[in-house]
C-alpha atoms as a PDB file:
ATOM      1  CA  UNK A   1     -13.793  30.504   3.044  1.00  0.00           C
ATOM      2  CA  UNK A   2     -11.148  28.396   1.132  1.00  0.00           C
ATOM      3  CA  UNK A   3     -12.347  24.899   0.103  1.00  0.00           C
ATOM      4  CA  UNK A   4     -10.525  22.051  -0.948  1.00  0.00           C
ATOM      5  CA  UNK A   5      -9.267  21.914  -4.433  1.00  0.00           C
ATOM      6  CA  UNK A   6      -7.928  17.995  -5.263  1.00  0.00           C
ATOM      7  CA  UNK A   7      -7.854  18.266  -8.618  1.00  0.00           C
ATOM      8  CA  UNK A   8      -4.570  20.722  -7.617  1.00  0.00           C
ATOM      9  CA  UNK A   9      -3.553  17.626  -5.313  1.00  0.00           C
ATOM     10  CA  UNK A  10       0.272  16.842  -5.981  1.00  0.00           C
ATOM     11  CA  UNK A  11       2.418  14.033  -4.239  1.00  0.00           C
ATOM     12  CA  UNK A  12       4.942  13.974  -7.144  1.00  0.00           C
ATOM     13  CA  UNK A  13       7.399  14.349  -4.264  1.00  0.00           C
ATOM     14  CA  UNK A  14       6.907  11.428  -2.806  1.00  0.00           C
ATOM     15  CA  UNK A  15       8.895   8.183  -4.115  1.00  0.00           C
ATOM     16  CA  UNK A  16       8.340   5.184  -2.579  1.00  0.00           C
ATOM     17  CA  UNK A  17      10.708   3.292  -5.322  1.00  0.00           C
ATOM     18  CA  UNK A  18      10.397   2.592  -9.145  1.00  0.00           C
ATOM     19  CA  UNK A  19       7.023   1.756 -10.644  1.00  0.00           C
ATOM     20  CA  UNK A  20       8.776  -1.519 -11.947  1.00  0.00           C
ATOM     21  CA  UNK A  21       9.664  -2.410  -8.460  1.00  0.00           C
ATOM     22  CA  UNK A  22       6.136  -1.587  -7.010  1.00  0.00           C
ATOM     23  CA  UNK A  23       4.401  -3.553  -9.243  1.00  0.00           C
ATOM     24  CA  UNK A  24       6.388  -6.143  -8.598  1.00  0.00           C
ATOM     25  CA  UNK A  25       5.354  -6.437  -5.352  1.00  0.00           C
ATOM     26  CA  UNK A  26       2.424  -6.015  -6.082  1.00  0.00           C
ATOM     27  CA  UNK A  27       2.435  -9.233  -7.665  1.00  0.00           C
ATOM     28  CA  UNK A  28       4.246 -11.070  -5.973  1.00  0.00           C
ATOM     29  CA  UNK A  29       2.847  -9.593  -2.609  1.00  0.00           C
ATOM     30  CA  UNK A  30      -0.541 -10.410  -3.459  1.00  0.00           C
ATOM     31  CA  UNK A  31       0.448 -14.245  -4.467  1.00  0.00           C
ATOM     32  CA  UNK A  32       3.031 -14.936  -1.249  1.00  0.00           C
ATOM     33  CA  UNK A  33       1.722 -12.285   1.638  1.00  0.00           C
ATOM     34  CA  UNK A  34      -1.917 -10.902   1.005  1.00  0.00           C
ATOM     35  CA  UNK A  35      -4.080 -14.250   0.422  1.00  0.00           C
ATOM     36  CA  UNK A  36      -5.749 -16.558   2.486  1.00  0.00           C
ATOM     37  CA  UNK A  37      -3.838 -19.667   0.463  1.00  0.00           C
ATOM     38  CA  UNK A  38      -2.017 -21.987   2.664  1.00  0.00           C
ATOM     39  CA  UNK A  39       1.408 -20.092   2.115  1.00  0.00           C
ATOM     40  CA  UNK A  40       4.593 -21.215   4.202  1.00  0.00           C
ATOM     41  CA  UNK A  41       5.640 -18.976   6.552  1.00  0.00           C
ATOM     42  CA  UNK A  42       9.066 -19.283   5.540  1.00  0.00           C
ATOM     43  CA  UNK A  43       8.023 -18.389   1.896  1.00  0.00           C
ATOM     44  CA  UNK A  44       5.981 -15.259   2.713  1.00  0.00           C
ATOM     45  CA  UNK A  45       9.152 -13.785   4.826  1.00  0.00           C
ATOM     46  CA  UNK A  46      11.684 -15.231   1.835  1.00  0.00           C
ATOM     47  CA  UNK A  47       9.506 -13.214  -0.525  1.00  0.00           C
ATOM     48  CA  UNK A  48       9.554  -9.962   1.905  1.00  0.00           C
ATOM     49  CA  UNK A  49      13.030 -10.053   2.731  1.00  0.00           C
ATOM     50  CA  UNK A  50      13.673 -10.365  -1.615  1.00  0.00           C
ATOM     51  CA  UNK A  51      11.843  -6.753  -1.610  1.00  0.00           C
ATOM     52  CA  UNK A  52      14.210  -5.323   1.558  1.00  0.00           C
ATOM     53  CA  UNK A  53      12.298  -5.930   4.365  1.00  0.00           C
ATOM     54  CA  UNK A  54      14.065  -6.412   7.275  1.00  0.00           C
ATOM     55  CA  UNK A  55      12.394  -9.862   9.193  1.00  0.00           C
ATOM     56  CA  UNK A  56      13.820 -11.207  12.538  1.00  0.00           C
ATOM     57  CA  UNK A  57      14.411 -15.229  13.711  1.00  0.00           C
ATOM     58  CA  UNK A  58      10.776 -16.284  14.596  1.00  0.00           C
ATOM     59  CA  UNK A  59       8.382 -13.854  12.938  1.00  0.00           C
ATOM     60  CA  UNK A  60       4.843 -15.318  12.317  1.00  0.00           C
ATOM     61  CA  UNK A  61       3.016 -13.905   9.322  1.00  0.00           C
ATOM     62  CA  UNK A  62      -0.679 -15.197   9.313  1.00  0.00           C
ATOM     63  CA  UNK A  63      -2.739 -15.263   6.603  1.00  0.00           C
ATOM     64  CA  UNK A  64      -4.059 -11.822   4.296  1.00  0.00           C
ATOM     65  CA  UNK A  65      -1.288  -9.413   5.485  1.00  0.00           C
ATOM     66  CA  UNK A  66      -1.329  -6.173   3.460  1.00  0.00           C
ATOM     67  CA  UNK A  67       1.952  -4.603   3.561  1.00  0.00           C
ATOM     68  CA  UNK A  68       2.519  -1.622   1.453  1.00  0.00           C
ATOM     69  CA  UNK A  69       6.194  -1.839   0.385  1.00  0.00           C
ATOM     70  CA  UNK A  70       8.245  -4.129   2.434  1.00  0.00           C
ATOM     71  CA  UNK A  71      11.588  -1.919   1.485  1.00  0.00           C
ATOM     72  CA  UNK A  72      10.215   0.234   4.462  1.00  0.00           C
ATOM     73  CA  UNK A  73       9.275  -2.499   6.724  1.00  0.00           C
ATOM     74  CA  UNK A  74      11.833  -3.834   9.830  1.00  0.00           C
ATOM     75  CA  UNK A  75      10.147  -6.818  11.869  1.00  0.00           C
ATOM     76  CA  UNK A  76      11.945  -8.186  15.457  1.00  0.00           C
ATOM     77  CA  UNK A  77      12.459 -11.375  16.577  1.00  0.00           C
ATOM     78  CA  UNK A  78       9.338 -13.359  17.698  1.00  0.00           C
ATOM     79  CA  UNK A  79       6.713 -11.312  16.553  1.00  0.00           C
ATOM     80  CA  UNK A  80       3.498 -12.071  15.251  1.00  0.00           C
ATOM     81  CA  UNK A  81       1.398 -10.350  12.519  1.00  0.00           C
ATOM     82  CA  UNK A  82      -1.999 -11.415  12.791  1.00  0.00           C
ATOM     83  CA  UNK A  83      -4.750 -12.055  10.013  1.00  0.00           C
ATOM     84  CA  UNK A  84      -5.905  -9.093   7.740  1.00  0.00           C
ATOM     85  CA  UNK A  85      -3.841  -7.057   9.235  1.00  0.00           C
ATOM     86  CA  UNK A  86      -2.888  -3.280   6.709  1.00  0.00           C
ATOM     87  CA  UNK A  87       0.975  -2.224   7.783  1.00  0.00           C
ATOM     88  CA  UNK A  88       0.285   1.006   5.136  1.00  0.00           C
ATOM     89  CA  UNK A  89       3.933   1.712   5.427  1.00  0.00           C
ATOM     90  CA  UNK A  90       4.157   4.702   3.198  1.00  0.00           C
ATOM     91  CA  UNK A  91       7.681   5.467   5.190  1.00  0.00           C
ATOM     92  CA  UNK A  92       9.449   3.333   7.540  1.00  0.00           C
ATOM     93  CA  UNK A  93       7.498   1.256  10.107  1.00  0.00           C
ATOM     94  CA  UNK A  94       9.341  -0.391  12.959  1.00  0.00           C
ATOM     95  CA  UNK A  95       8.306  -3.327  14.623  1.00  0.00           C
ATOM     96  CA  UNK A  96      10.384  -5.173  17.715  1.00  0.00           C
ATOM     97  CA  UNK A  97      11.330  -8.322  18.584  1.00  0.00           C
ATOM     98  CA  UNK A  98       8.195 -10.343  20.319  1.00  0.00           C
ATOM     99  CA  UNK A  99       5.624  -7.857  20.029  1.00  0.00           C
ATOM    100  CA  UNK A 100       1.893  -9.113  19.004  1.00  0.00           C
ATOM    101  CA  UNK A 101      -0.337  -7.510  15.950  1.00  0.00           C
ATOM    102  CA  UNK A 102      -3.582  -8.732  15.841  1.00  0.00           C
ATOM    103  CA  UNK A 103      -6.258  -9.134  13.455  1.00  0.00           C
ATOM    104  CA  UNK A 104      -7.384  -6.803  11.698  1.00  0.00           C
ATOM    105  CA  UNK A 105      -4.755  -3.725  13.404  1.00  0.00           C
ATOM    106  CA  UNK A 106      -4.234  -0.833  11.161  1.00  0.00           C
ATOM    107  CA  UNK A 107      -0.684   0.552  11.287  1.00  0.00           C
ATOM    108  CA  UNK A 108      -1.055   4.080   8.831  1.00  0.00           C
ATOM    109  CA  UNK A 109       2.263   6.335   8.299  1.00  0.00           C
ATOM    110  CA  UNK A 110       0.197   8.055   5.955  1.00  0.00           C
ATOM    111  CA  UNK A 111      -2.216  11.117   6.258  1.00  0.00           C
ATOM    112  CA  UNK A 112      -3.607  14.081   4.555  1.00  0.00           C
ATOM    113  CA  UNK A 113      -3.324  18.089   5.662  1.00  0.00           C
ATOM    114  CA  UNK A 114      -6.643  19.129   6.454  1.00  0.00           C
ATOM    115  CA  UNK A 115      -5.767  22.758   6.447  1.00  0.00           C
ATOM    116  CA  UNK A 116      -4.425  22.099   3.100  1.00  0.00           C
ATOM    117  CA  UNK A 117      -6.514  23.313   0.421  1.00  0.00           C
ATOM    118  CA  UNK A 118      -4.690  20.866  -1.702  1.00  0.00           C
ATOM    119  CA  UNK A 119      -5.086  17.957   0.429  1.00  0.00           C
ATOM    120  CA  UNK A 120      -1.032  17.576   0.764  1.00  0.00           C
ATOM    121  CA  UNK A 121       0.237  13.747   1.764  1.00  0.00           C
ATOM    122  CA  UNK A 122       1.877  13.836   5.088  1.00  0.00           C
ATOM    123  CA  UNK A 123       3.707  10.846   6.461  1.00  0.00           C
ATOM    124  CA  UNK A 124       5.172  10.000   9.285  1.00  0.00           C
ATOM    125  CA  UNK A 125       7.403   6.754  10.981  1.00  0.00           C
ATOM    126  CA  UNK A 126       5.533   4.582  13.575  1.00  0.00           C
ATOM    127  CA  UNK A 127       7.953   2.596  16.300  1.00  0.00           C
ATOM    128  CA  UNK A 128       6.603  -0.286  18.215  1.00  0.00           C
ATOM    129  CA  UNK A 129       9.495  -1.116  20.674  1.00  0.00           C
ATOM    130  CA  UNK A 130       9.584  -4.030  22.133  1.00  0.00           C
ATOM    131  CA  UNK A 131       7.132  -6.468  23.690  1.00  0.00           C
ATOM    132  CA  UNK A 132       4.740  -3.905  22.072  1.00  0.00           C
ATOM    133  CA  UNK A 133       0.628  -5.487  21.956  1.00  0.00           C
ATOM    134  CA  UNK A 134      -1.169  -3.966  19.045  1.00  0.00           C
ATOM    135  CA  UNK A 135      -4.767  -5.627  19.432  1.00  0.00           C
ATOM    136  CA  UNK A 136      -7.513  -6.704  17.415  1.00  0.00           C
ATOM    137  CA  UNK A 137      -8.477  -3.964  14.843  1.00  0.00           C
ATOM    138  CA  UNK A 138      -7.090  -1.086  16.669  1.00  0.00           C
ATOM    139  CA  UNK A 139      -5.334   1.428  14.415  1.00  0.00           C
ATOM    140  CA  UNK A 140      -1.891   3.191  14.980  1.00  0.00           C
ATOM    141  CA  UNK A 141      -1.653   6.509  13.016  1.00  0.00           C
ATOM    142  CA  UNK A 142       1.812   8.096  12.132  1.00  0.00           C
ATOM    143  CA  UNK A 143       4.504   9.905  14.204  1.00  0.00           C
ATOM    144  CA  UNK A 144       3.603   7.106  16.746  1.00  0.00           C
ATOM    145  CA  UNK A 145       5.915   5.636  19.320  1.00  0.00           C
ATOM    146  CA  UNK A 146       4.698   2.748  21.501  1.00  0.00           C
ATOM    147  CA  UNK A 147       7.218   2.668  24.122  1.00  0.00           C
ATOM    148  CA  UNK A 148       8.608  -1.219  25.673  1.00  0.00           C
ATOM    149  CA  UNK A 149       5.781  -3.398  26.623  1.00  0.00           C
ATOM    150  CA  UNK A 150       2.514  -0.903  25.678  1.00  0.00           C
ATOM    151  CA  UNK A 151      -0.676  -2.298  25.010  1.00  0.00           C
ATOM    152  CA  UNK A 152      -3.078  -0.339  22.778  1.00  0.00           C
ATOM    153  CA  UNK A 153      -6.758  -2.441  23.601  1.00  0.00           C
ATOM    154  CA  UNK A 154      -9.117  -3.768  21.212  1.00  0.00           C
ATOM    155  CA  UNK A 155     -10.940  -0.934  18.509  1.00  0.00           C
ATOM    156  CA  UNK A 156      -8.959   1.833  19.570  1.00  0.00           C
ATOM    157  CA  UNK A 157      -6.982   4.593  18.007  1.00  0.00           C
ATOM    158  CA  UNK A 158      -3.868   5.619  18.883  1.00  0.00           C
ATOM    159  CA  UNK A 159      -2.521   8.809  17.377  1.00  0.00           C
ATOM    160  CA  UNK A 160       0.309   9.804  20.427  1.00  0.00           C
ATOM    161  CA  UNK A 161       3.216   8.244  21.653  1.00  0.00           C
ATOM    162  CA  UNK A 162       3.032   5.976  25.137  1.00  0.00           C
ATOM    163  CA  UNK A 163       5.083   5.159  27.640  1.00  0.00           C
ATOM    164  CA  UNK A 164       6.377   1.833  28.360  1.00  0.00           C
ATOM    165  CA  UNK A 165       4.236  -0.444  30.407  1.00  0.00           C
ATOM    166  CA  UNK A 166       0.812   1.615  29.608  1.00  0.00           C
ATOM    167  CA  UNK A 167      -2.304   0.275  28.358  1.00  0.00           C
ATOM    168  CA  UNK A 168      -3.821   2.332  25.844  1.00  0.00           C
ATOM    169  CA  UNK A 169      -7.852   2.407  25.493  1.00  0.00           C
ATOM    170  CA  UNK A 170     -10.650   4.345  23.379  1.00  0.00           C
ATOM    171  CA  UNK A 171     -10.927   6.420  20.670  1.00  0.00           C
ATOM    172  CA  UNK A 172      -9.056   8.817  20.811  1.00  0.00           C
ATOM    173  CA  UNK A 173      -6.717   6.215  22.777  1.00  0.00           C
ATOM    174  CA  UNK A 174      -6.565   7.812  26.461  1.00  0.00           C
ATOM    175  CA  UNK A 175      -4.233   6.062  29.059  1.00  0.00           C
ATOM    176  CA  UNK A 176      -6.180   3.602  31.180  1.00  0.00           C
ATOM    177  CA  UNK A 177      -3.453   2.146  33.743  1.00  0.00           C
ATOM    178  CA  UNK A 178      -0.026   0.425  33.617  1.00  0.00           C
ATOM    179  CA  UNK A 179       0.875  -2.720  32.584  1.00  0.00           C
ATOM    180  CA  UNK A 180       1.659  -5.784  34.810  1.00  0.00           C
ATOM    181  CA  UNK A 181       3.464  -8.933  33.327  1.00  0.00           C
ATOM    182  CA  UNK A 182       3.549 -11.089  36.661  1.00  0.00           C
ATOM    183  CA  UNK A 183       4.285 -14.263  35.271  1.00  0.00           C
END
């Protein structure tokens, strides 16, 4: 049987942007976005939108957000990102207006080929549409759509698209029942 080989592991395709503008964020993502120090709001989406991300009126960025590179990042209106929470947005994530996610959520566009003897980097786009609930350290994996107004429960993992209005539970994520807003 074949095994896996990574010292033969190769990702020289993939460019994210220039090393100079990586570790700049870096940096600067680590001092404004990623730390529990009383940054404004205003600052941490000033210093986001300086590296291309694309932020909305209203966005609410709490405290120890780990966002990859913000170049690949598009935020709605009204949303909130809650604390700790890893957007590992190896290719483009988007987020729309007034969706909510909380602590601790894992949004990953990034994988590996298991059937790869060389371990080959596989990513993929996640959408959250809007009205989209993302909740406390669940995880989103890539290729993922969250259609209008999903819900994806508490510790679960999602790894296939939804339909809007469905609540999403488990892991694996199974559908559990549609969602009612009724006020």
């Amino acid at each position: 049987m074949k095994q896996v080989d990574l010292s033969k592991y190769d990702n020289s395709w993939y460019k994210p942007g220039s090393i100079l503008k990586r570790i700049s964020w870096y940096i600067f993502g680590r001092v404004f976005v990623y730390t529990y120090l009383p940054i404004p709001i205003k600052a941490k989406i000033l210093v986001l939108k300086f590296f291309g991300a694309k932020i909305g009126k209203g966005v609410v960025i709490k405290p120890k957000v780990n966002i990859k590179y913000p170049w690949f990042l598009e935020v709605g209106e009204n949303t909130w990102i809650g604390e700790s929470v890893w957007i590992d947005n190896l290719i483009k994530i988007r987020i729309g207006k007034n969706c909510c996610i909380s602590q601790g959520a894992l949004l990953l566009s990034g994988n590996h080929d298991y059937k790869s003897s060389t371990f080959d980097l596989m990513t993929n786009e996640i959408v959250l549409e809007d009205g989209v609930w993302v909740s406390a350290n669940s995880l989103v994996t890539g290729g993922v759509t969250m259609r209008s107004h999903s819900f994806l429960t508490a510790g679960s993992v999602l790894s296939k698209s939804t339909a809007a209005y469905e609540i999403w539970q488990g892991n694996p994520a199974t559908f559990l029942k549609k969602r009612e807003i009724v006020k």
